[in-house]
C-alpha atoms as a PDB file:
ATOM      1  CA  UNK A   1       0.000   0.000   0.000  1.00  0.00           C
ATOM      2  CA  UNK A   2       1.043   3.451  -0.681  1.00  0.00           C
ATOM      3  CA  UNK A   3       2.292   5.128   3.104  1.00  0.00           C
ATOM      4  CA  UNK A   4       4.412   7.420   4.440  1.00  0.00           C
ATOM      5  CA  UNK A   5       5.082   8.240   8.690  1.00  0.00           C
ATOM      6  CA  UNK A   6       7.756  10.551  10.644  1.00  0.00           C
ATOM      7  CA  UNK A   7       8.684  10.215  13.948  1.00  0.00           C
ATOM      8  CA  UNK A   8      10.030  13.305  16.155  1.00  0.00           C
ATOM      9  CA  UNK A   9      10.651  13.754  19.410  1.00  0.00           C
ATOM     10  CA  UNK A  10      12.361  15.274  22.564  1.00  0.00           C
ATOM     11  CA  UNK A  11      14.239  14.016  25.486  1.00  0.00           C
ATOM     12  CA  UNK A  12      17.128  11.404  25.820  1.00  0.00           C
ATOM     13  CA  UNK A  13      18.894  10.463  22.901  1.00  0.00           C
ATOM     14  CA  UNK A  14      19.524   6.804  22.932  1.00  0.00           C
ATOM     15  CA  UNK A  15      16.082   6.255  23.590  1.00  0.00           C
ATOM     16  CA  UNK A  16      14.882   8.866  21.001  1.00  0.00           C
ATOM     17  CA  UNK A  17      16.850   6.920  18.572  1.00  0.00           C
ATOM     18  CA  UNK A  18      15.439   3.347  19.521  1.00  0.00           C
ATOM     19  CA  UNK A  19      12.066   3.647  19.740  1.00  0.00           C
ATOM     20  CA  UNK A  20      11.845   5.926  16.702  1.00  0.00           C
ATOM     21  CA  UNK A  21      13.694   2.487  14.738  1.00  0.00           C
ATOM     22  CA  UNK A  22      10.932   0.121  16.627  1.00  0.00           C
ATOM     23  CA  UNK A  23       7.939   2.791  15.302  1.00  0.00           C
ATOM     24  CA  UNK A  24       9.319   2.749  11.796  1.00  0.00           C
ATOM     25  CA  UNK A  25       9.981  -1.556  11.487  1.00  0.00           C
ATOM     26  CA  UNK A  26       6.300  -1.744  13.168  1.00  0.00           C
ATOM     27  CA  UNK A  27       4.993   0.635  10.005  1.00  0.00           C
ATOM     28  CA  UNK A  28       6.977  -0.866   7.157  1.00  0.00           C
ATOM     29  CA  UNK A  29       6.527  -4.265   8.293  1.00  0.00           C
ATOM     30  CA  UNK A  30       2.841  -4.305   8.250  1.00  0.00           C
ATOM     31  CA  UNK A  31       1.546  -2.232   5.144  1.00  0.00           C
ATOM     32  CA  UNK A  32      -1.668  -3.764   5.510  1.00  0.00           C
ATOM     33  CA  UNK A  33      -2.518  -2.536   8.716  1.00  0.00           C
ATOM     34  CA  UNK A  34      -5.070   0.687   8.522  1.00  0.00           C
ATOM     35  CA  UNK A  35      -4.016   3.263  11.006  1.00  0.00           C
ATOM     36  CA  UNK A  36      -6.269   2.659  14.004  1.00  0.00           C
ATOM     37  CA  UNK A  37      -4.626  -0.585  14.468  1.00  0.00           C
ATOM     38  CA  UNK A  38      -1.008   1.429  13.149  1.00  0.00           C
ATOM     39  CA  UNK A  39      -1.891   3.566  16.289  1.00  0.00           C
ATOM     40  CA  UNK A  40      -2.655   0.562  18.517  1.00  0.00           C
ATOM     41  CA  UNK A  41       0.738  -0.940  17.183  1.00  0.00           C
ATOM     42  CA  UNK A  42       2.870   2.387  18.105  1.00  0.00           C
ATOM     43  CA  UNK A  43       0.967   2.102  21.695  1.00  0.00           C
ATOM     44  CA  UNK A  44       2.304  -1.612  22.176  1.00  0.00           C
ATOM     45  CA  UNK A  45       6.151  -0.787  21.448  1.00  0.00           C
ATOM     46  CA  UNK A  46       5.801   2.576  23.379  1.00  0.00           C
ATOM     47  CA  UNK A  47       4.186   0.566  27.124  1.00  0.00           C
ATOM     48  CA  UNK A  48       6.854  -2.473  26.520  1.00  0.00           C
ATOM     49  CA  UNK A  49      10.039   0.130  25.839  1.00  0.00           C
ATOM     50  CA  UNK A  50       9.027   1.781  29.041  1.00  0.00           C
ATOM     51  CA  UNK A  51       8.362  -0.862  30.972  1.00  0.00           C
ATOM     52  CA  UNK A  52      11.565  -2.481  29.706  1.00  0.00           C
ATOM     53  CA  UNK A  53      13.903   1.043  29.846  1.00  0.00           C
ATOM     54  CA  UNK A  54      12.089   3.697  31.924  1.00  0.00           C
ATOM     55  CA  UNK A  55      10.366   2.978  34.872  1.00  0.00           C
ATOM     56  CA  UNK A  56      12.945   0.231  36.457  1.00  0.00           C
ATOM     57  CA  UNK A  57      15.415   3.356  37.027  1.00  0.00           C
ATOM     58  CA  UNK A  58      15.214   5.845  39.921  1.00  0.00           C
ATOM     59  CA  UNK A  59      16.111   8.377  37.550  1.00  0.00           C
ATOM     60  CA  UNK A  60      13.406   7.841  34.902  1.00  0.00           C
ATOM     61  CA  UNK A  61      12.856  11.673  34.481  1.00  0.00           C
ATOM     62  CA  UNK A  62      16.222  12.137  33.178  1.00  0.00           C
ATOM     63  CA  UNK A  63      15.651   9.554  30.611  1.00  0.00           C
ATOM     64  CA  UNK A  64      12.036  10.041  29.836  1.00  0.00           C
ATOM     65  CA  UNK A  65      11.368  11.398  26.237  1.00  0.00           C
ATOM     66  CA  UNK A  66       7.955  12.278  24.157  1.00  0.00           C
ATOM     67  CA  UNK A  67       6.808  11.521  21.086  1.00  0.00           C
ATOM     68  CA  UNK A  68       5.117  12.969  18.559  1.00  0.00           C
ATOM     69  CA  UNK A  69       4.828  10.116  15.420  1.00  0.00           C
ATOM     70  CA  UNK A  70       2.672  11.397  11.898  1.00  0.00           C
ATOM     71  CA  UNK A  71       1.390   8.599   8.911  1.00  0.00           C
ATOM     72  CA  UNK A  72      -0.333   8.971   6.106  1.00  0.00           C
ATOM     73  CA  UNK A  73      -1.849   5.458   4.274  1.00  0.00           C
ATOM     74  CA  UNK A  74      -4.287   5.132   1.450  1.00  0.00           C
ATOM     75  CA  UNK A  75      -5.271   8.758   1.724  1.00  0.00           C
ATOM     76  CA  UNK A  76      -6.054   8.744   5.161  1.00  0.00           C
ATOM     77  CA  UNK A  77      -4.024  10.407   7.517  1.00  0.00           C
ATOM     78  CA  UNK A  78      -2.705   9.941  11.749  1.00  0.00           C
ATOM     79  CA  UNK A  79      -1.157  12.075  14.211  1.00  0.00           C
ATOM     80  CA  UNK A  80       0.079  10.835  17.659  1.00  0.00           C
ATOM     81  CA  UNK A  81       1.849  12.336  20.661  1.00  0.00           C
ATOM     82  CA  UNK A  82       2.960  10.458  23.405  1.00  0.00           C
ATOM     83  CA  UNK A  83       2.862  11.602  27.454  1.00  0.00           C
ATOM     84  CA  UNK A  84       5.092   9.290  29.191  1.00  0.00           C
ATOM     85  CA  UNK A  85       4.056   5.632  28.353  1.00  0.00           C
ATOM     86  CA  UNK A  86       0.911   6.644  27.005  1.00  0.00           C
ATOM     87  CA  UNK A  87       0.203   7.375  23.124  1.00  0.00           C
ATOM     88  CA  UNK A  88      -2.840   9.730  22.179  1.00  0.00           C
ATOM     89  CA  UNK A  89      -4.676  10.429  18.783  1.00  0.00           C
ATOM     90  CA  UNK A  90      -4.591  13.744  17.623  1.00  0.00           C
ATOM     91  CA  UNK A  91      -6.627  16.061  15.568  1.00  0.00           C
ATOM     92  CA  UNK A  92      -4.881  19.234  16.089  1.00  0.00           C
ATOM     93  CA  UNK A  93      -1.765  20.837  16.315  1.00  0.00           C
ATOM     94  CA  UNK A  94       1.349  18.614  18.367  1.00  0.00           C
ATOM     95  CA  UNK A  95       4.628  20.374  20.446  1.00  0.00           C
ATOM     96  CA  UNK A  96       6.606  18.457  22.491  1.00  0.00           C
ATOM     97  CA  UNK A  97       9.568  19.715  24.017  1.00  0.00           C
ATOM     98  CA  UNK A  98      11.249  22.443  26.592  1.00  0.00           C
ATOM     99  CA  UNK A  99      10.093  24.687  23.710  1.00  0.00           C
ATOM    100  CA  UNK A 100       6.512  23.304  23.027  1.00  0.00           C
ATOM    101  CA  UNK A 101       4.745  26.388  24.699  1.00  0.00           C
ATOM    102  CA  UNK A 102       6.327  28.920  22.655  1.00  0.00           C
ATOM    103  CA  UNK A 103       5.877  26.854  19.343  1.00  0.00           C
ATOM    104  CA  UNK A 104       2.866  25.464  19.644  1.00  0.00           C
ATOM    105  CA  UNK A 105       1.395  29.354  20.240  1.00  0.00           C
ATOM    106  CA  UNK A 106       2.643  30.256  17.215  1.00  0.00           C
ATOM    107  CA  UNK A 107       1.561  27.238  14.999  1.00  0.00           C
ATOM    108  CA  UNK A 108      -2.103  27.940  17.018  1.00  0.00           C
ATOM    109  CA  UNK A 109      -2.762  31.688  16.756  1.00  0.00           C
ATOM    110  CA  UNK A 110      -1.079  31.487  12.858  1.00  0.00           C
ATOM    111  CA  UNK A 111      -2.864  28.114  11.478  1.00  0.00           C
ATOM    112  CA  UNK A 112      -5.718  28.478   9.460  1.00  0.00           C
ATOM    113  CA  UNK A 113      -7.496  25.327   7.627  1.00  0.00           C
ATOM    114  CA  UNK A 114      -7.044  27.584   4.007  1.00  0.00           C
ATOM    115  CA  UNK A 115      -3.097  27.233   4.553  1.00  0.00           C
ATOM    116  CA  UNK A 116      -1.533  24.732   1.752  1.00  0.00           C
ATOM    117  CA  UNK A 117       1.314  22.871   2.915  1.00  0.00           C
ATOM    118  CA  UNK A 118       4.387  25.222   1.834  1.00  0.00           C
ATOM    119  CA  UNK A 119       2.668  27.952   3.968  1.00  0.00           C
ATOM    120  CA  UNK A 120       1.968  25.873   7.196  1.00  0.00           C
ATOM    121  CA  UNK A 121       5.665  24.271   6.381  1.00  0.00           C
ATOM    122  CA  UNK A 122       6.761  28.318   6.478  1.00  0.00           C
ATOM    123  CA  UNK A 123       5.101  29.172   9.916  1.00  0.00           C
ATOM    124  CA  UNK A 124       6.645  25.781  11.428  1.00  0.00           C
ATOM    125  CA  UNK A 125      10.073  27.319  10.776  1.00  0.00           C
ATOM    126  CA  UNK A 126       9.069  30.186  12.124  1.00  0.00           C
ATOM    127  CA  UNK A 127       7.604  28.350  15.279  1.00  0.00           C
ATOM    128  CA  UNK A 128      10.652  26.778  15.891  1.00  0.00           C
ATOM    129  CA  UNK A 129      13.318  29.428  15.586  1.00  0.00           C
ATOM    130  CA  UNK A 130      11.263  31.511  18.194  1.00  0.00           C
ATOM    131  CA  UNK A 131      11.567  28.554  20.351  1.00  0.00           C
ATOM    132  CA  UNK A 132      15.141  27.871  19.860  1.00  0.00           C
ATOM    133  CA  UNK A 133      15.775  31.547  20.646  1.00  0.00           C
ATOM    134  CA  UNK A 134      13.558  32.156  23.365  1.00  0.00           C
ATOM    135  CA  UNK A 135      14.128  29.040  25.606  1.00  0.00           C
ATOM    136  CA  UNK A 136      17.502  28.483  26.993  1.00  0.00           C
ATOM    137  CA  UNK A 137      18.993  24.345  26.071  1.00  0.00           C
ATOM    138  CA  UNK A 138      16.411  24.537  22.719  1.00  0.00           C
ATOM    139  CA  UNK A 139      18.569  24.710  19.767  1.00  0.00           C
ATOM    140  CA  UNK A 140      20.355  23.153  16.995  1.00  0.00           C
ATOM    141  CA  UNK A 141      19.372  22.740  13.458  1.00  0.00           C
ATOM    142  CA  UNK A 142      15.668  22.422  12.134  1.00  0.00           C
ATOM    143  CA  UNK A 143      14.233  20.109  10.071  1.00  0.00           C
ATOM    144  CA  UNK A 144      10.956  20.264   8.499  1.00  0.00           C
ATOM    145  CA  UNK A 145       9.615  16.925   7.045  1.00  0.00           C
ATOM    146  CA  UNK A 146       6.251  16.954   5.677  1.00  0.00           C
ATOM    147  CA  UNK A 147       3.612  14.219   4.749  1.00  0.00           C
ATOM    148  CA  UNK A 148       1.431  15.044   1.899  1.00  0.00           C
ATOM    149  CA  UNK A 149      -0.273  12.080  -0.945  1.00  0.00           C
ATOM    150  CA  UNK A 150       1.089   9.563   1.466  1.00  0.00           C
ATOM    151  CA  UNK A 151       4.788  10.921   0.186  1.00  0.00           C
ATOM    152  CA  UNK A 152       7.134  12.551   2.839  1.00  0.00           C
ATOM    153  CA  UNK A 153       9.228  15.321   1.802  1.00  0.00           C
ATOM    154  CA  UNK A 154      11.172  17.807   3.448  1.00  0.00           C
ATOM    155  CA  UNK A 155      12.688  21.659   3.120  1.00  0.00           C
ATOM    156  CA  UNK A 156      16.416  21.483   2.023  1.00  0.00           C
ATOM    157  CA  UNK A 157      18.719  23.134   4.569  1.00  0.00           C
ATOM    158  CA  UNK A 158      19.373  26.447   2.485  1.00  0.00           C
ATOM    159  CA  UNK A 159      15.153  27.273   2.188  1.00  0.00           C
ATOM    160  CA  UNK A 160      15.082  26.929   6.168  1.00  0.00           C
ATOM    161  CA  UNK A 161      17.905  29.315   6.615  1.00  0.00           C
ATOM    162  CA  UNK A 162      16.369  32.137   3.979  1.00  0.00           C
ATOM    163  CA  UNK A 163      13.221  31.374   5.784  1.00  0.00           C
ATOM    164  CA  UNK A 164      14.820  32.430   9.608  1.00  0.00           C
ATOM    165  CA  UNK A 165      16.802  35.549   7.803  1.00  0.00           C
ATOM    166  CA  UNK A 166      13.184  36.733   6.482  1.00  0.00           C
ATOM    167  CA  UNK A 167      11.652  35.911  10.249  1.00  0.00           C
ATOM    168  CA  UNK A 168      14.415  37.771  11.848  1.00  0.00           C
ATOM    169  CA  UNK A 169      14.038  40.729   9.112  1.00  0.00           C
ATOM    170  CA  UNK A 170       9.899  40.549  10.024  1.00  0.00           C
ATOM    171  CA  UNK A 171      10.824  40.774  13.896  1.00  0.00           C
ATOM    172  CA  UNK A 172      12.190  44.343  13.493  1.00  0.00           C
ATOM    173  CA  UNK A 173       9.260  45.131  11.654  1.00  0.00           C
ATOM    174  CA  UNK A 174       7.160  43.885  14.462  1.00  0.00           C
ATOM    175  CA  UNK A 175       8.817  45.782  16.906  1.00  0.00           C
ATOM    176  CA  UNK A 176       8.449  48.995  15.340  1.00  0.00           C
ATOM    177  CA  UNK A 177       5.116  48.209  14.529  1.00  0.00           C
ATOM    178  CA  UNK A 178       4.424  47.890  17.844  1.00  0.00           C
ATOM    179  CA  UNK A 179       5.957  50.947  19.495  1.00  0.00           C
ATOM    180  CA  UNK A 180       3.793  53.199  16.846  1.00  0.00           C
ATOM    181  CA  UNK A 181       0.902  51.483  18.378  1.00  0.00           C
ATOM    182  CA  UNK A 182       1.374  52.195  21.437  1.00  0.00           C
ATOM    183  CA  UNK A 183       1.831  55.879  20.811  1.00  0.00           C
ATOM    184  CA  UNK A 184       5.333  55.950  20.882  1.00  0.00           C
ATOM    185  CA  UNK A 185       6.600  59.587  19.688  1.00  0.00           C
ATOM    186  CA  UNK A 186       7.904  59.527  16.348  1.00  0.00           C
ATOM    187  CA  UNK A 187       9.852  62.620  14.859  1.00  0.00           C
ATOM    188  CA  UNK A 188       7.981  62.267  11.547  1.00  0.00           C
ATOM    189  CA  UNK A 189       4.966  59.519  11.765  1.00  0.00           C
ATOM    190  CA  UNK A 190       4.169  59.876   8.216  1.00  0.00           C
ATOM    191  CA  UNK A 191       7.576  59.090   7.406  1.00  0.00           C
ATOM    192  CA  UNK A 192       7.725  56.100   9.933  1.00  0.00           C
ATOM    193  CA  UNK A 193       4.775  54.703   7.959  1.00  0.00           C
ATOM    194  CA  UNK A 194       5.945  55.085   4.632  1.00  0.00           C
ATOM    195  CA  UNK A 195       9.146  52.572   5.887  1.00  0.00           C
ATOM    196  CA  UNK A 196       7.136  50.311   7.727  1.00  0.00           C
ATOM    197  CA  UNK A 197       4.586  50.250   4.606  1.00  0.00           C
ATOM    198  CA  UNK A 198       7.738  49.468   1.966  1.00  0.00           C
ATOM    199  CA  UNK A 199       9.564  46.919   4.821  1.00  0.00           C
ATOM    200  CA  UNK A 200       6.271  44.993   4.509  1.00  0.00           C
ATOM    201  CA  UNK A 201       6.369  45.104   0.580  1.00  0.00           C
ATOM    202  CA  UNK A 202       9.979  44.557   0.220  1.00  0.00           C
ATOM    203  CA  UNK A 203       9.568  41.516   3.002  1.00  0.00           C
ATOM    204  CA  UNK A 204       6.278  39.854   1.289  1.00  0.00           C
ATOM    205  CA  UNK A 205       7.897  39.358  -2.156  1.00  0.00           C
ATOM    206  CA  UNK A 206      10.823  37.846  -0.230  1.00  0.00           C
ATOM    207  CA  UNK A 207       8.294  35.531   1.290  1.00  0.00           C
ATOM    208  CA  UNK A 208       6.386  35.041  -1.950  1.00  0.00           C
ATOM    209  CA  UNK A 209       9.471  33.522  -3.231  1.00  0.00           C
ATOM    210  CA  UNK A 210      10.621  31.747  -0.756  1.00  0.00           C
ATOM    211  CA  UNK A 211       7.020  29.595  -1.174  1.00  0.00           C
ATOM    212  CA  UNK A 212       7.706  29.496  -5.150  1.00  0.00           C
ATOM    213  CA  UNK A 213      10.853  27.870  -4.398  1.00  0.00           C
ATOM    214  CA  UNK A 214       9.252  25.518  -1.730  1.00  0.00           C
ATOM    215  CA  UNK A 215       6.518  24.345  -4.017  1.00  0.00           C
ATOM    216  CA  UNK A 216       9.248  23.864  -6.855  1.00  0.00           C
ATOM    217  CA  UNK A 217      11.648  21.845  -4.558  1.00  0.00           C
ATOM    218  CA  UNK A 218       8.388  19.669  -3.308  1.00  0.00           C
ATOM    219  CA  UNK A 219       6.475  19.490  -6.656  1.00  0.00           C
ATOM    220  CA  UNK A 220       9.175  20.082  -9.431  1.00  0.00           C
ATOM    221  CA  UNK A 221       6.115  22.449 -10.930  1.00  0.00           C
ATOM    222  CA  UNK A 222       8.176  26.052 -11.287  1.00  0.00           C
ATOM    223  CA  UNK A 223       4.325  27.591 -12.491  1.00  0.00           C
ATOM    224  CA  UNK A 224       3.255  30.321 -10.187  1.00  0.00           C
END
């Protein structure tokens, strides 16, 4: 059957690493499976790898991890997130993380059901640079994986980057924005306007493109 899943998580590594293996061997082995027993499957592995590696240690909190696992088969689609040993269905937006607050207010107040997948893929990066520079010990590189027509693909390394330069370039905007309403004094408003009016011009093409070049990379189709 045609499928596709991710796996992400946070927490302890080595245990990150295993039981995202043991979710993906449990989905490729069994192709036939529809995804309420795919979800049942991911709960088994996720009760037996803590009963096996977590809970027998004092320290379980410093080894714990969470889960958030996404799978697409036949045209239907699954989205899981686990609290401890326990694995939920979702129908909405997943964080997990030291940095899940600040994300996952983003993704909320920003997400709209309209949004194709290059612009949801867009505010995700956006989600999780404000995380990674608003939360001390959440950093690193991104990636963004996506599953759409049970395919996964993901943003190359060099759209993610233009993306945070343009995020970074719209965060002085914001600020500015901001203090003008709030009645901050301003030696010439009208002036202060007129910027703020072309830095929100000059910044949307940039954006613009950036989601022409996403949908190229994703879809090979270079038409507007």
């Amino acid at each position: 059957k045609s499928s596709a899943m991710a796996v992400t998580g946070a927490g302890y590594g080595p245990y990150l690493d295993a039981i995202f293996q043991r979710f993906t061997d449990f989905f490729c082995q069994n192709e036939a499976l529809p995804l309420d027993q795919i979800g049942a499957g991911f709960q088994t592995i996720l009760s037996e790898f803590y009963r096996e590696h977590v809970e027998p240690f004092k320290d379980s909190d410093l080894i714990d991890f969470e889960l958030i696992a996404g799978a697409q088969r036949d045209g239907q689609s699954g989205l899981w997130v686990s609290n401890r040993s326990v694995l939920r269905r979702s129908n909405g937006i997943e964080t997990v993380g030291i940095g899940s607050v600040v994300a996952k207010s983003i993704l909320s107040r920003s997400w709209m059901p309209t949004h194709e997948l290059d612009m949801f893929s867009l505010i995700a990066c956006y989600a999780v640079l404000r995380a990674k520079e608003s939360v001390v010990g959440c950093g690193k590189s991104t990636l963004v994986l996506c599953l759409s027509n049970n395919t996964v693909t993901h943003l190359f390394p060099d759209v993610i980057h233009k993306a945070e330069e343009l995020f970074r370039r719209y965060e002085g905007i914001e600020h500015s924005s901001f203090m003008f309403s709030v009645g901050h004094d301003f030696a010439d408003e009208s002036k202060h306007l007129r910027r703020l009016r072309k830095a929100h011009r000059e910044l949307r093409a940039e954006f613009v493109k950036l989601l022409a070049q996403m949908r190229k990379d994703r879809t090979g189709d270079s038409s507007p």
